[in-house]
N, C-alpha and C. Protein backbone atom coordinates (compact mmCIF):
# COMPACT_ATOMS: atom_id res chain seq x y z
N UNK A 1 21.26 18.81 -10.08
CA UNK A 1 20.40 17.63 -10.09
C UNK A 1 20.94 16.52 -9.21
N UNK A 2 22.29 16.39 -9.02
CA UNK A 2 22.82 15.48 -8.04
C UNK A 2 22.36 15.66 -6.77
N UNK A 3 21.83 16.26 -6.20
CA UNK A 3 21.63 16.56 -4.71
C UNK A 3 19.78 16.52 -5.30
N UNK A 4 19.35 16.85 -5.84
CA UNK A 4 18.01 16.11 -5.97
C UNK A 4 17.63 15.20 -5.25
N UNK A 5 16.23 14.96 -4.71
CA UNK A 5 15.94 14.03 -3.92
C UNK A 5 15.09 13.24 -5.43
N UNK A 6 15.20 11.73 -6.08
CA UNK A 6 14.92 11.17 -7.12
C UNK A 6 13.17 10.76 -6.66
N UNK A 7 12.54 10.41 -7.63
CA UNK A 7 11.14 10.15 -7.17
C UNK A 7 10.58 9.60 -8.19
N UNK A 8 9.88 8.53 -7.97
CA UNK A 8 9.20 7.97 -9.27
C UNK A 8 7.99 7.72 -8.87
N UNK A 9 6.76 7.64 -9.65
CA UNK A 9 5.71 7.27 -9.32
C UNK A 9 4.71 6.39 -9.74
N UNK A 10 4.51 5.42 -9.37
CA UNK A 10 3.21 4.04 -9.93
C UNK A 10 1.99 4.37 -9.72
N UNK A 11 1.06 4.83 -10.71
CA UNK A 11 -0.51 5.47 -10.38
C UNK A 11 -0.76 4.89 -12.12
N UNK A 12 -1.73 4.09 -11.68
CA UNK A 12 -2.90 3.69 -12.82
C UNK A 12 -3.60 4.68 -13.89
N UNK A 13 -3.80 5.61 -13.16
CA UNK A 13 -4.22 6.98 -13.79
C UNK A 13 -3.83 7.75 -14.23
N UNK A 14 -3.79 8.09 -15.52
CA UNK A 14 -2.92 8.56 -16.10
C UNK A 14 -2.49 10.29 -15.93
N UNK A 15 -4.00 10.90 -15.68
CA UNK A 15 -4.01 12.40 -15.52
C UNK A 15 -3.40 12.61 -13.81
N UNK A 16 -3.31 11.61 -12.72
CA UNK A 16 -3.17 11.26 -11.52
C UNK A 16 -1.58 11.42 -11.40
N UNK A 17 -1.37 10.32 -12.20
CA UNK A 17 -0.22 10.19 -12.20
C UNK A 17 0.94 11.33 -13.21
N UNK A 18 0.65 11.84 -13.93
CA UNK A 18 1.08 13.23 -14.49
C UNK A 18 0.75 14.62 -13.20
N UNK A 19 -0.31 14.31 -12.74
CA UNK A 19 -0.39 15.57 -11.82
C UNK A 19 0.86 15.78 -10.24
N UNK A 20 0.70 14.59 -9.80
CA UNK A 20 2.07 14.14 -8.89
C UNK A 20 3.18 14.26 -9.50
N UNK A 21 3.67 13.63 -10.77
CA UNK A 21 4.83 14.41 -10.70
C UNK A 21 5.05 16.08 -11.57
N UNK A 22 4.21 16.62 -11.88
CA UNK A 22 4.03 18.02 -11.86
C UNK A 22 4.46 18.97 -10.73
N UNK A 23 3.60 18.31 -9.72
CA UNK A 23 3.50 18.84 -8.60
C UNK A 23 4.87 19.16 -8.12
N UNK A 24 5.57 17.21 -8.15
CA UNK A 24 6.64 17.31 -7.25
C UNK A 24 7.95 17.99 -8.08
N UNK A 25 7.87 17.79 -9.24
CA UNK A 25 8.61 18.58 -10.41
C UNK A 25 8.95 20.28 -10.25
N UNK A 26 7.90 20.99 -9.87
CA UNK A 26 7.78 22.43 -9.62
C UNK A 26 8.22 23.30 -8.48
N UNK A 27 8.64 21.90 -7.35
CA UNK A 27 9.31 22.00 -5.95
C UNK A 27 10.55 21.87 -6.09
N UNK A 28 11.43 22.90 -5.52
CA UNK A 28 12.87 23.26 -5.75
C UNK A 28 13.19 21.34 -5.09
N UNK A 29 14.46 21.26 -5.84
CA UNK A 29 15.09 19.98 -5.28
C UNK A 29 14.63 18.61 -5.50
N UNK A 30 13.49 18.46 -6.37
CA UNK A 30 12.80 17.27 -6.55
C UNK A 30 13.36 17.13 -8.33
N UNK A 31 13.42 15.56 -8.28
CA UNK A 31 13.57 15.15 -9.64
C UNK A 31 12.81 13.78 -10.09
N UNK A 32 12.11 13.88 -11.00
CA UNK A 32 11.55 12.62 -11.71
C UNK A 32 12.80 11.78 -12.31
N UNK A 33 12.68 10.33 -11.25
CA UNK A 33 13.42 9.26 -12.05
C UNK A 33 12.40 8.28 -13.26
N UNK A 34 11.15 8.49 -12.66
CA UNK A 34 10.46 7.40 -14.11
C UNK A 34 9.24 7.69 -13.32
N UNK A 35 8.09 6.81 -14.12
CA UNK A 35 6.60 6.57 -13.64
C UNK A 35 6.17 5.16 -14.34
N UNK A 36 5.41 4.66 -13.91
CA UNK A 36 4.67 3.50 -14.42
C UNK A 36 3.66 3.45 -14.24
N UNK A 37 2.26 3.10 -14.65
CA UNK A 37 1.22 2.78 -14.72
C UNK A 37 1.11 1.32 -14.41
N UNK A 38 1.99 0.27 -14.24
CA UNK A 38 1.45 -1.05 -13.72
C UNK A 38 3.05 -2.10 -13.01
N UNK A 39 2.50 -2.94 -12.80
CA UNK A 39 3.71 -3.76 -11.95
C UNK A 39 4.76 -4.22 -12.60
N UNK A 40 4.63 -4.78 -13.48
CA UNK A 40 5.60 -5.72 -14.72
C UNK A 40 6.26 -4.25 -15.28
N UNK A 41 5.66 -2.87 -15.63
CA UNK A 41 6.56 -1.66 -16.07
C UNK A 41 7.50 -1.42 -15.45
N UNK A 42 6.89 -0.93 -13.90
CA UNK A 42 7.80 -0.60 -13.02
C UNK A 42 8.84 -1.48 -12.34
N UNK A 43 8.26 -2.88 -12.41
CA UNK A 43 9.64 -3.70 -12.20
C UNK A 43 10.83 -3.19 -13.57
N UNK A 44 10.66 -3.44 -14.48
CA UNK A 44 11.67 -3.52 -15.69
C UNK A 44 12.02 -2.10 -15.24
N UNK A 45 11.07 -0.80 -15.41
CA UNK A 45 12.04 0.31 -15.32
C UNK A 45 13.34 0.46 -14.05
N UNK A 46 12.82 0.21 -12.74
CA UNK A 46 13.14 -0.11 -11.66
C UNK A 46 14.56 -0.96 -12.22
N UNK A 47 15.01 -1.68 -12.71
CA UNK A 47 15.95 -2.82 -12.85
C UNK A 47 16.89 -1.99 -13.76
N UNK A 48 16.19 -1.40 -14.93
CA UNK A 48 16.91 -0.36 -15.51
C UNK A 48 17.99 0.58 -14.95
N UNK A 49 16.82 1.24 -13.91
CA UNK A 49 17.68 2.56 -13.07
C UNK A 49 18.55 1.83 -12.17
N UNK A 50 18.45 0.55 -11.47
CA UNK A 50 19.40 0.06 -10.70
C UNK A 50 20.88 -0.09 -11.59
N UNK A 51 20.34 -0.77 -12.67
CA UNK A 51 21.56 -1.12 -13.73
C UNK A 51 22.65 -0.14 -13.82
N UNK A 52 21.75 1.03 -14.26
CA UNK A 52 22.81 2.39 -14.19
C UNK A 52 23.02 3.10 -12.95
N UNK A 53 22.62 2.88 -11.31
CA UNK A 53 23.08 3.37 -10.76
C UNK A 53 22.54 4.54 -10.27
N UNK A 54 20.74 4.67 -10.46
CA UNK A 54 20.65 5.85 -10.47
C UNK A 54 19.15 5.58 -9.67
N UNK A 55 18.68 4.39 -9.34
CA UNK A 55 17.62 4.23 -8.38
C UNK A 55 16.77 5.29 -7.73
N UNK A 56 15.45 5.79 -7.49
CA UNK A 56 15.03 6.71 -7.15
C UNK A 56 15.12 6.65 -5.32
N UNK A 57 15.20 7.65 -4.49
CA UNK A 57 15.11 7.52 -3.49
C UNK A 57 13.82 7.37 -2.73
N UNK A 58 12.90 7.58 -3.52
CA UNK A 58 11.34 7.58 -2.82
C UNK A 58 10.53 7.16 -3.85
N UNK A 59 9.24 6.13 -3.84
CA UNK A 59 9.01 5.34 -4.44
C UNK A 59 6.95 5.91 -4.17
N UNK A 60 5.74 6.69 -5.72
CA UNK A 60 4.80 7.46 -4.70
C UNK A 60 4.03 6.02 -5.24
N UNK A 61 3.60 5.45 -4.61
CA UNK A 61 2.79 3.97 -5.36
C UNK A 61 1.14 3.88 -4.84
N UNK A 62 0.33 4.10 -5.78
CA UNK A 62 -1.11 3.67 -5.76
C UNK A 62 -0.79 2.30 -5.42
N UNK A 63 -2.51 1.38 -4.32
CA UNK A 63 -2.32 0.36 -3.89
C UNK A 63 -3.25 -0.35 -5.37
N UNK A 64 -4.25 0.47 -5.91
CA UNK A 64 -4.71 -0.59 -6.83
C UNK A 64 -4.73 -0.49 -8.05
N UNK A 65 -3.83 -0.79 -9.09
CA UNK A 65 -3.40 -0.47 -10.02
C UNK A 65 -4.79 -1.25 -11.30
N UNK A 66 -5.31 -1.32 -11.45
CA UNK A 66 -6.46 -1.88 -12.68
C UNK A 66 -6.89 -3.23 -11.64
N UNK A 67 -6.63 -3.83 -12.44
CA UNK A 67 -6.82 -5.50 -12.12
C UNK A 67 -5.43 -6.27 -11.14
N UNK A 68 -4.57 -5.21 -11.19
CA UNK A 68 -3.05 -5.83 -9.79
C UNK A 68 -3.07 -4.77 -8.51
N UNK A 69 -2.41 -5.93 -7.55
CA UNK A 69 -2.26 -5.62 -6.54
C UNK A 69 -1.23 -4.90 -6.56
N UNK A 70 -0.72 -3.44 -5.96
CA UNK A 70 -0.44 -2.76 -6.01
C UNK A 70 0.35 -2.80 -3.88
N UNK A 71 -0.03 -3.80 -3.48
CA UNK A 71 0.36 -4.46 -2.21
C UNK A 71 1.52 -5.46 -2.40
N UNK A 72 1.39 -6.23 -3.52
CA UNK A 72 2.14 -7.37 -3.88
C UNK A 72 3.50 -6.62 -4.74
N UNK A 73 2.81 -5.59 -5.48
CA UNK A 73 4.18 -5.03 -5.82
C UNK A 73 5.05 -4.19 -4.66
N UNK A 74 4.25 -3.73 -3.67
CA UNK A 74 5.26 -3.25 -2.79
C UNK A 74 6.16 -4.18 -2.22
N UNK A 75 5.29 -5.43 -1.53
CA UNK A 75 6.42 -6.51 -1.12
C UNK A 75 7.46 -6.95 -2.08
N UNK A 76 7.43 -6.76 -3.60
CA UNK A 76 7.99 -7.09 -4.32
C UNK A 76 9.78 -6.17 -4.96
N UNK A 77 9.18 -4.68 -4.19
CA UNK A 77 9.85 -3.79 -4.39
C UNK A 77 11.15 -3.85 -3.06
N UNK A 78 10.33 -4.03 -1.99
CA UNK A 78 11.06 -3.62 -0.68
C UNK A 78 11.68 -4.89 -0.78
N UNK A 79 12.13 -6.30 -1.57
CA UNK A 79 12.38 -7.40 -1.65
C UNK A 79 13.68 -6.95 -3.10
N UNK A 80 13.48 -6.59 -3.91
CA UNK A 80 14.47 -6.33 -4.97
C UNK A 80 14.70 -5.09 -4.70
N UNK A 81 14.53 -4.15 -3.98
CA UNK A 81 15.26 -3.13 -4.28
C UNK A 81 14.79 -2.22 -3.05
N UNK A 82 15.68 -2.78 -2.06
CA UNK A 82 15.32 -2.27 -0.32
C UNK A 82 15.64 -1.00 -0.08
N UNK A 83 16.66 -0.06 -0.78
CA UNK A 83 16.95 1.22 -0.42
C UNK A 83 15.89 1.96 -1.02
N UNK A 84 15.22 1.74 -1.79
CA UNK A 84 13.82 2.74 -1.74
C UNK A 84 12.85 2.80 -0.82
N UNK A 85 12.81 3.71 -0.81
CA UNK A 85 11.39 4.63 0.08
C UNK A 85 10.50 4.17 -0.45
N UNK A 86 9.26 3.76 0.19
CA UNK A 86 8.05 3.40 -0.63
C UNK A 86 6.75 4.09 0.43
N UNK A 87 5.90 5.70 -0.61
CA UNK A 87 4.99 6.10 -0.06
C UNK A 87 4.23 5.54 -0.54
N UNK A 88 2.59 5.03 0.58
CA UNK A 88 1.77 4.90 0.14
C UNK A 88 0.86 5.87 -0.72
N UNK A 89 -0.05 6.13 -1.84
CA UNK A 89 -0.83 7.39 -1.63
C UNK A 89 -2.26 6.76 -2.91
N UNK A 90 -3.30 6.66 -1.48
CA UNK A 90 -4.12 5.71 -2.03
C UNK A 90 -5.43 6.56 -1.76
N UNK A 91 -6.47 6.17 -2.79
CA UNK A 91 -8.18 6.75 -2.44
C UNK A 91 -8.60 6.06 -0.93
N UNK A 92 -8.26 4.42 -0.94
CA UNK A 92 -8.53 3.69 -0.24
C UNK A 92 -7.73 3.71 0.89
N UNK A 93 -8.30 4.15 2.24
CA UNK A 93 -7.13 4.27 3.50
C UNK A 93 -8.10 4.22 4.61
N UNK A 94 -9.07 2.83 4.59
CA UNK A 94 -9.12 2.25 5.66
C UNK A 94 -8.29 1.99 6.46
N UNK A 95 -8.59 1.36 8.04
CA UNK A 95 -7.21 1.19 8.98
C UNK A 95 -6.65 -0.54 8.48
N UNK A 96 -7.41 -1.31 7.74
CA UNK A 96 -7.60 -2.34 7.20
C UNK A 96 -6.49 -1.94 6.23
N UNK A 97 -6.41 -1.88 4.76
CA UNK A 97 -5.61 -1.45 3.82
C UNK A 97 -4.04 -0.84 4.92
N UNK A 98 -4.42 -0.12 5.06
CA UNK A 98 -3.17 1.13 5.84
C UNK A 98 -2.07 -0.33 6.62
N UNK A 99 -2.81 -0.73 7.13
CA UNK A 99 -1.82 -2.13 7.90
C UNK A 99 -1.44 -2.69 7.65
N UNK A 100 -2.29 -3.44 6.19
CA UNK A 100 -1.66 -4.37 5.22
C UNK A 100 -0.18 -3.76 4.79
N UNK A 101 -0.26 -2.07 4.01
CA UNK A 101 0.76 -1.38 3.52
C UNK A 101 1.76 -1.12 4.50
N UNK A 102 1.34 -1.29 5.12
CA UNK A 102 2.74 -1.13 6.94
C UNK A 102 3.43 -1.85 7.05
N UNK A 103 2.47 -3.15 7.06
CA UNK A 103 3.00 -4.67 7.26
C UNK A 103 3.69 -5.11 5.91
N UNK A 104 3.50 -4.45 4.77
CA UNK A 104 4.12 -4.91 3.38
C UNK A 104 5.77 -4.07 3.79
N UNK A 105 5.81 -3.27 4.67
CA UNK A 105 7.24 -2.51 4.22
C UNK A 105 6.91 -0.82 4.02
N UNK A 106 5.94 -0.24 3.84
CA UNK A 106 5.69 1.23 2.95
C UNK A 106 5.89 1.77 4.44
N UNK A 107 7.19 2.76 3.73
CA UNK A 107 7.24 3.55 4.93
C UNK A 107 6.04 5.19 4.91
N UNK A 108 5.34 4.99 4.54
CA UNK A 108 4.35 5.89 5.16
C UNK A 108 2.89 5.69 4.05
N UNK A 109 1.94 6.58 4.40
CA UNK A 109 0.40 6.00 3.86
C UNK A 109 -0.11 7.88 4.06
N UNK A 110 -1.01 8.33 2.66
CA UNK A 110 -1.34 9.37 2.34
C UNK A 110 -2.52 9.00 1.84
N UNK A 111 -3.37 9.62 2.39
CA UNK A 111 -4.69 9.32 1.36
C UNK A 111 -4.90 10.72 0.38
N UNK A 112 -5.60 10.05 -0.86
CA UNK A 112 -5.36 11.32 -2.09
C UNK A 112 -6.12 12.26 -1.97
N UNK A 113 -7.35 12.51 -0.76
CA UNK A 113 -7.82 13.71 -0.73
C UNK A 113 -7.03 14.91 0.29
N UNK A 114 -5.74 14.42 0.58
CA UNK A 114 -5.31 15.22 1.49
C UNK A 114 -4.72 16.48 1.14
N UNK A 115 -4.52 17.57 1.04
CA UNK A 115 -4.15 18.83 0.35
C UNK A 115 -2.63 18.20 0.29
N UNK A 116 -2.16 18.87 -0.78
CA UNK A 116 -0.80 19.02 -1.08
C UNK A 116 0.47 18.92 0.00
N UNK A 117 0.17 20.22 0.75
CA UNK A 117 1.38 20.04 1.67
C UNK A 117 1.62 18.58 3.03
N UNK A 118 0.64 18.09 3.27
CA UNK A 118 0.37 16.33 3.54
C UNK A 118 1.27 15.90 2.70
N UNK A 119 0.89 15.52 0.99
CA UNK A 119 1.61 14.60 0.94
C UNK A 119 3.60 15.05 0.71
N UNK A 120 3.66 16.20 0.54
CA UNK A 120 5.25 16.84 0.58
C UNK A 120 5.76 16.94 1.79
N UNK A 121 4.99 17.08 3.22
CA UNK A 121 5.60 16.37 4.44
C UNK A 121 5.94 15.14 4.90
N UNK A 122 4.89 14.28 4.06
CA UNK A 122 5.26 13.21 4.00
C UNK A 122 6.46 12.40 3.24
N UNK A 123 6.86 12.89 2.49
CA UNK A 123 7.87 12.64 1.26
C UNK A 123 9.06 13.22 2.12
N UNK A 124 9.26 14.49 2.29
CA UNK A 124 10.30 14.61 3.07
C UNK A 124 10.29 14.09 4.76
N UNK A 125 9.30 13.90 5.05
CA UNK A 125 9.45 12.91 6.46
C UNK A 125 10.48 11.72 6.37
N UNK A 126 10.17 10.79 5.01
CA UNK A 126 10.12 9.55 4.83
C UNK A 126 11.42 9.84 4.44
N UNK A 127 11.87 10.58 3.54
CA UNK A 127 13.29 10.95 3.35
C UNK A 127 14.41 11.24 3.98
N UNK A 128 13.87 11.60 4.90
CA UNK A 128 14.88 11.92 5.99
C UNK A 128 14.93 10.82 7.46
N UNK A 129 14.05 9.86 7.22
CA UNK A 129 14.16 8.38 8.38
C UNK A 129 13.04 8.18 8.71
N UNK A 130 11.85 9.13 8.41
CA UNK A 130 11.10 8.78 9.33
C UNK A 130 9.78 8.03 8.85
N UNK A 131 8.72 7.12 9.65
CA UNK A 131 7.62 6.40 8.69
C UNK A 131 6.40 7.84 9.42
N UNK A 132 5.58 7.82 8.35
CA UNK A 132 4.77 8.93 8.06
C UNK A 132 3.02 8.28 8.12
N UNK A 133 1.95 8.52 8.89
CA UNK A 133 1.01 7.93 8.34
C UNK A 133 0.37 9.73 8.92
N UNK A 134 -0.58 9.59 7.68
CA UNK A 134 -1.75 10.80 7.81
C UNK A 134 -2.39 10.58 9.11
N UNK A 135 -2.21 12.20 9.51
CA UNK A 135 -2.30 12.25 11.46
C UNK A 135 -3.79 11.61 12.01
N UNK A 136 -5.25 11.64 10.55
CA UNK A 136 -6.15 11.07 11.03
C UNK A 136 -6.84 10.03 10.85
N UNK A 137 -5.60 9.42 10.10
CA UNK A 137 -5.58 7.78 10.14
C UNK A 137 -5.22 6.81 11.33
N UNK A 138 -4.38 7.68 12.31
CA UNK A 138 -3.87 7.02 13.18
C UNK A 138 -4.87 6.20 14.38
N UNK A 139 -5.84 7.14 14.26
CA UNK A 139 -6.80 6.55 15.66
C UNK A 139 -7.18 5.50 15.03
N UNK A 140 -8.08 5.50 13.73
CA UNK A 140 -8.71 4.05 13.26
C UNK A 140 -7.72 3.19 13.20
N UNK A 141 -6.41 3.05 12.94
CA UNK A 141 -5.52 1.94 12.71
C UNK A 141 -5.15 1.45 13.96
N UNK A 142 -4.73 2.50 15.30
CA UNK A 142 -4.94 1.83 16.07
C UNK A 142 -6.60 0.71 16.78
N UNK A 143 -7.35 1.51 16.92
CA UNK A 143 -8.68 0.25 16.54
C UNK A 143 -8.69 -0.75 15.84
N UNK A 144 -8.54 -0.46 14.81
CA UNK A 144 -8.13 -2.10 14.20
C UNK A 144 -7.09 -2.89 14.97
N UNK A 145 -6.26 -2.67 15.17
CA UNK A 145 -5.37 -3.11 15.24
C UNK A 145 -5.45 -3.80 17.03
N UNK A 146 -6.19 -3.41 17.37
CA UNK A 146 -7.07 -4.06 19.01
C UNK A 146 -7.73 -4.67 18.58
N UNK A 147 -8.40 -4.80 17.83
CA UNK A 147 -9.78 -5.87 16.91
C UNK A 147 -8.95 -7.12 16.53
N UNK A 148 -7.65 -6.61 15.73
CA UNK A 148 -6.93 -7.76 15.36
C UNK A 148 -6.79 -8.64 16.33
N UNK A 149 -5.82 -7.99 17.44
CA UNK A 149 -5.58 -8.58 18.58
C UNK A 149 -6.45 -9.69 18.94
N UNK A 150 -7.88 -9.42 19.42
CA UNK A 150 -8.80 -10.60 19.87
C UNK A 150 -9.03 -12.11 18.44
N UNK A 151 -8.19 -11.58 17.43
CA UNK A 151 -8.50 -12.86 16.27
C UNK A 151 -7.05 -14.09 16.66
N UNK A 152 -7.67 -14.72 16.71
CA UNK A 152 -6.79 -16.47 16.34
C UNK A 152 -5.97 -16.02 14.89
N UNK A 153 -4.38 -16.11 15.69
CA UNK A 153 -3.62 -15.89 14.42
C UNK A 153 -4.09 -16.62 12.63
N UNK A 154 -4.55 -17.59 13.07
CA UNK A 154 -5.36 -18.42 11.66
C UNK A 154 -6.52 -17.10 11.24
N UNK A 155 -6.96 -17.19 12.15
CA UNK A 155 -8.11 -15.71 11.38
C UNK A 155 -7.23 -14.17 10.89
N UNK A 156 -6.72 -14.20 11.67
CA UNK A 156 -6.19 -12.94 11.51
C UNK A 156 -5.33 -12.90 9.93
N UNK A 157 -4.72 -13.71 9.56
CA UNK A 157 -4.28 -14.84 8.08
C UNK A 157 -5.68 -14.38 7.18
N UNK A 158 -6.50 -15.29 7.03
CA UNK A 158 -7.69 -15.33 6.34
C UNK A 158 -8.36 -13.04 6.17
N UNK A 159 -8.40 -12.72 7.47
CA UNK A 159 -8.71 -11.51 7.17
C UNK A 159 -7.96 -10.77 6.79
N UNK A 160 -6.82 -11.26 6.62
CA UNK A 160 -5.90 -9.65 5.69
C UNK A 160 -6.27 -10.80 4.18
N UNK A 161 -6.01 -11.72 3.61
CA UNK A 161 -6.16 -12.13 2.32
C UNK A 161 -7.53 -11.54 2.06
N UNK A 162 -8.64 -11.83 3.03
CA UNK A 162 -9.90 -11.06 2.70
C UNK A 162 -9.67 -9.45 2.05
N UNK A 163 -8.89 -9.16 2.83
CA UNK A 163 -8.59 -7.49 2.67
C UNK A 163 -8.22 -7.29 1.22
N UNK A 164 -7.29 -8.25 1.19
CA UNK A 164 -6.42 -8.09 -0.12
C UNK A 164 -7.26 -8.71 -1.37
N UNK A 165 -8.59 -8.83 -1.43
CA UNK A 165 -9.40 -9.28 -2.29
C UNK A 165 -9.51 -10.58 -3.04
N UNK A 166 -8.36 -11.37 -2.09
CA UNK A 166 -8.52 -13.05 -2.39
C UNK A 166 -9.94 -13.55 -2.40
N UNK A 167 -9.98 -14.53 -3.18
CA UNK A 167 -11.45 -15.29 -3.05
C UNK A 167 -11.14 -16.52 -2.13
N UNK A 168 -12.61 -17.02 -1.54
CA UNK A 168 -12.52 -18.19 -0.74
C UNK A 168 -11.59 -19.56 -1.35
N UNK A 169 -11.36 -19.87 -2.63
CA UNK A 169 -10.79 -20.67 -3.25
C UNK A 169 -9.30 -20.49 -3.00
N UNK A 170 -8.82 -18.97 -3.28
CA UNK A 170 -7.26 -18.46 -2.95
C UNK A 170 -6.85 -18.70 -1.89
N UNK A 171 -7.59 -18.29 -1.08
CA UNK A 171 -7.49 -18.01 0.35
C UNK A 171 -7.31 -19.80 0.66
N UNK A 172 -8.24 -20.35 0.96
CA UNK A 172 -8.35 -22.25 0.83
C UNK A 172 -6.54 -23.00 0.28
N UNK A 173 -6.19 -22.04 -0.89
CA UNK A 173 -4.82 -23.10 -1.49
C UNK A 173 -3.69 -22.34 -0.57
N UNK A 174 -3.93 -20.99 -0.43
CA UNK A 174 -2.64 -20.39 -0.01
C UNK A 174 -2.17 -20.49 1.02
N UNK A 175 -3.87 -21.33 1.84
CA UNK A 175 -3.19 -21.60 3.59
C UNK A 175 -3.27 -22.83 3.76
N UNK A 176 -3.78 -23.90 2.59
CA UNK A 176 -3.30 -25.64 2.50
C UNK A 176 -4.90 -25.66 3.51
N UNK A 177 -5.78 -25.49 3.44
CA UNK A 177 -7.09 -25.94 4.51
C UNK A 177 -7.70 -26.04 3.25
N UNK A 178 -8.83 -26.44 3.59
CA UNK A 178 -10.30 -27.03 2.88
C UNK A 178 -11.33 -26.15 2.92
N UNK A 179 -11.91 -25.75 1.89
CA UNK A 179 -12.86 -24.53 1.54
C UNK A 179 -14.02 -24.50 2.95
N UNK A 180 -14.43 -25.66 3.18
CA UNK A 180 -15.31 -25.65 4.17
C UNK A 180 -14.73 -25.08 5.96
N UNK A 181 -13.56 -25.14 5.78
CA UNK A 181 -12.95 -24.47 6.68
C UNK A 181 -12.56 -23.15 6.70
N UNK A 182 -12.54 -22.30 5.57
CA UNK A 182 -12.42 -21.08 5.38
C UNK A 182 -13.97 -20.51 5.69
N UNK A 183 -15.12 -20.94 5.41
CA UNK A 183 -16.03 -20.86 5.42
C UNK A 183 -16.41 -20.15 6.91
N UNK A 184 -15.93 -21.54 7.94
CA UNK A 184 -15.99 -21.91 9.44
C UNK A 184 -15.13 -20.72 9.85
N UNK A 185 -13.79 -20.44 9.53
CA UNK A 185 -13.27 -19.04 9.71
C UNK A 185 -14.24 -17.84 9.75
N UNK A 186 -14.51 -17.88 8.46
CA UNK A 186 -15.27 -16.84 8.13
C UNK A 186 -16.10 -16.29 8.99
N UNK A 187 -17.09 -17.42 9.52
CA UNK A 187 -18.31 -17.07 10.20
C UNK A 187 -17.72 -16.25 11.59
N UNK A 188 -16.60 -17.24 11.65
CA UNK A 188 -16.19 -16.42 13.02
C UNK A 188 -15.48 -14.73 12.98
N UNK A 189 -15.10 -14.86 11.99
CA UNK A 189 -14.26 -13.36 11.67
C UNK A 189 -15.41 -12.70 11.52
N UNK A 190 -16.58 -12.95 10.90
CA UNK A 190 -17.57 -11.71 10.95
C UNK A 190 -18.13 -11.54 12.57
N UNK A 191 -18.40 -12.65 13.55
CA UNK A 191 -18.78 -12.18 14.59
C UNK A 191 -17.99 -11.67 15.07
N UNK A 192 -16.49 -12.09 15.42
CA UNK A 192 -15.54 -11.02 16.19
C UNK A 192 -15.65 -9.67 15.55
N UNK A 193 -15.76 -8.99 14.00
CA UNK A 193 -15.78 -7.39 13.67
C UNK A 193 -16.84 -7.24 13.59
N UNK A 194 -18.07 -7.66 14.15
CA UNK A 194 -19.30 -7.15 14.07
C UNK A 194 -20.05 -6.32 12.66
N UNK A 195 -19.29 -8.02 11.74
CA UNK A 195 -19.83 -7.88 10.49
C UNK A 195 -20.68 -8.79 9.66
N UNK A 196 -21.82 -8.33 9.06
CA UNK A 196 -22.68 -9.66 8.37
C UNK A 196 -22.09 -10.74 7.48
N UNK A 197 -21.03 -9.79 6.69
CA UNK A 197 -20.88 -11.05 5.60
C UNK A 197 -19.26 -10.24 5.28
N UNK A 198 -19.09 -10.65 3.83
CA UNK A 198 -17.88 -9.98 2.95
C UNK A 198 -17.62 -8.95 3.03
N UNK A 199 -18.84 -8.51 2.20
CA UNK A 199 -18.80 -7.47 1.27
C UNK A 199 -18.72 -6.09 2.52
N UNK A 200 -19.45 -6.64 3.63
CA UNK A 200 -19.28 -5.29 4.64
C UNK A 200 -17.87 -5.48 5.44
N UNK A 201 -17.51 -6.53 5.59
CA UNK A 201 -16.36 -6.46 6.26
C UNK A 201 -15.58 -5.65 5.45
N UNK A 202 -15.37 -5.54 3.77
CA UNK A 202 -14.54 -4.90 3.24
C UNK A 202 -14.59 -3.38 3.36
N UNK A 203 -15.77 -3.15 2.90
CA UNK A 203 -16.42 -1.83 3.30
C UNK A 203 -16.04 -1.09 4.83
N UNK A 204 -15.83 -1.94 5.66
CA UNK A 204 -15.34 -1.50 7.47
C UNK A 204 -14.21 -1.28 7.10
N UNK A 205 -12.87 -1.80 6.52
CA UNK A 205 -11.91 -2.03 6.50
C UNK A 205 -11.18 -2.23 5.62
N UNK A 206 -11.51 -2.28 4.38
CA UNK A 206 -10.59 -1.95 3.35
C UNK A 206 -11.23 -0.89 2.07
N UNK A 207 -11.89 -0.23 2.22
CA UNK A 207 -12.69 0.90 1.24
C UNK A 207 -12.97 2.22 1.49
């Protein structure tokens, strides 16, 4: 078990999250350090295993855990406890989402319909140095990521909080501007992605 590669996993779902570590359980060399179902668990367990010394090396984390951000706990993870690996492995893997999780720290991004051996290349990719994104995620993220380019760093701000399901009010305190100015953002962020309103911008890019 010492030469085990350790693995824990954060999935909301309970049959989800039993099936991953099944999976990874039944593969020579893999060992379950813990699982959690939400942020406040997996912090405390997380603090636990540090305590004793026994930290998992790869970290499999859903981005939307019920009602928490599952983004905020990654920044939160790669911030208290930097020698973990943190895979993404989400339903949701727009090039929108996928960037946010890039830009949070997650060294790689799996979406959950991908057969099995995806996400165990990915796990040992990430294990061994390398960042991992599913091979046909790559074209859309680069697109986005040229789209970004043409936004005013202030927009480009406002559209990842958009992403991240802030409301106009959040968004308004967290960047110190005035609601009527998020507004004025707004209008412009939908004409640069050649989107009507919200709800489709999210739909382009984070769903």
């Amino acid at each position: 078990m010492l030469s085990d590669k350790k693995f824990f996993v954060v999935e909301d779902h309970t049959l989800t999250n039993l099936g991953i570590r099944e999976l990874l359980e039944s593969k020579d060399g893999f060992f379950c350090s813990g699982f959690a179902f939400g942020k406040t668990e997996t912090i405390e367990k997380l603090s636990e295993l540090s305590d004793s010394g026994s930290l998992p090396d790869i970290l499999i984390l859903d981005l939307f855990l019920g009602k928490e951000s599952g983004l905020e706990l990654l920044r939160e993870i790669r911030v208290k406890f930097p020698s973990i690996k943190i895979l993404v492995y989400s339903m949701y893997a727009k090039p929108g989402i996928l960037s946010l999780a890039l830009e949070a720290g997650a060294h790689g991004f799996v979406e959950k319909s991908a057969p099995e051996t995806i996400l165990l290349c990915a796990i040992n990719d990430i294990l061994s140095g390398q960042t991992f994104v599913q091979q046909n995620l790559v074209s859309p993220l680069i697109t986005y990521k040229t789209m970004l380019d043409g936004l005013t760093k202030q927009e480009q701000k406002i559209l990842k909080k958009l992403l991240e399901r802030k409301t106009k009010a959040q968004i308004a305190e967290e960047l110190n501007i005035v609601p009527r100015s998020v507004d004025n953002y707004l209008s412009r962020i939908f004409e640069k992605t050649g989107t009507k309103g919200h709800k489709e911008l999210i739909e382009k890019f984070a769903e």
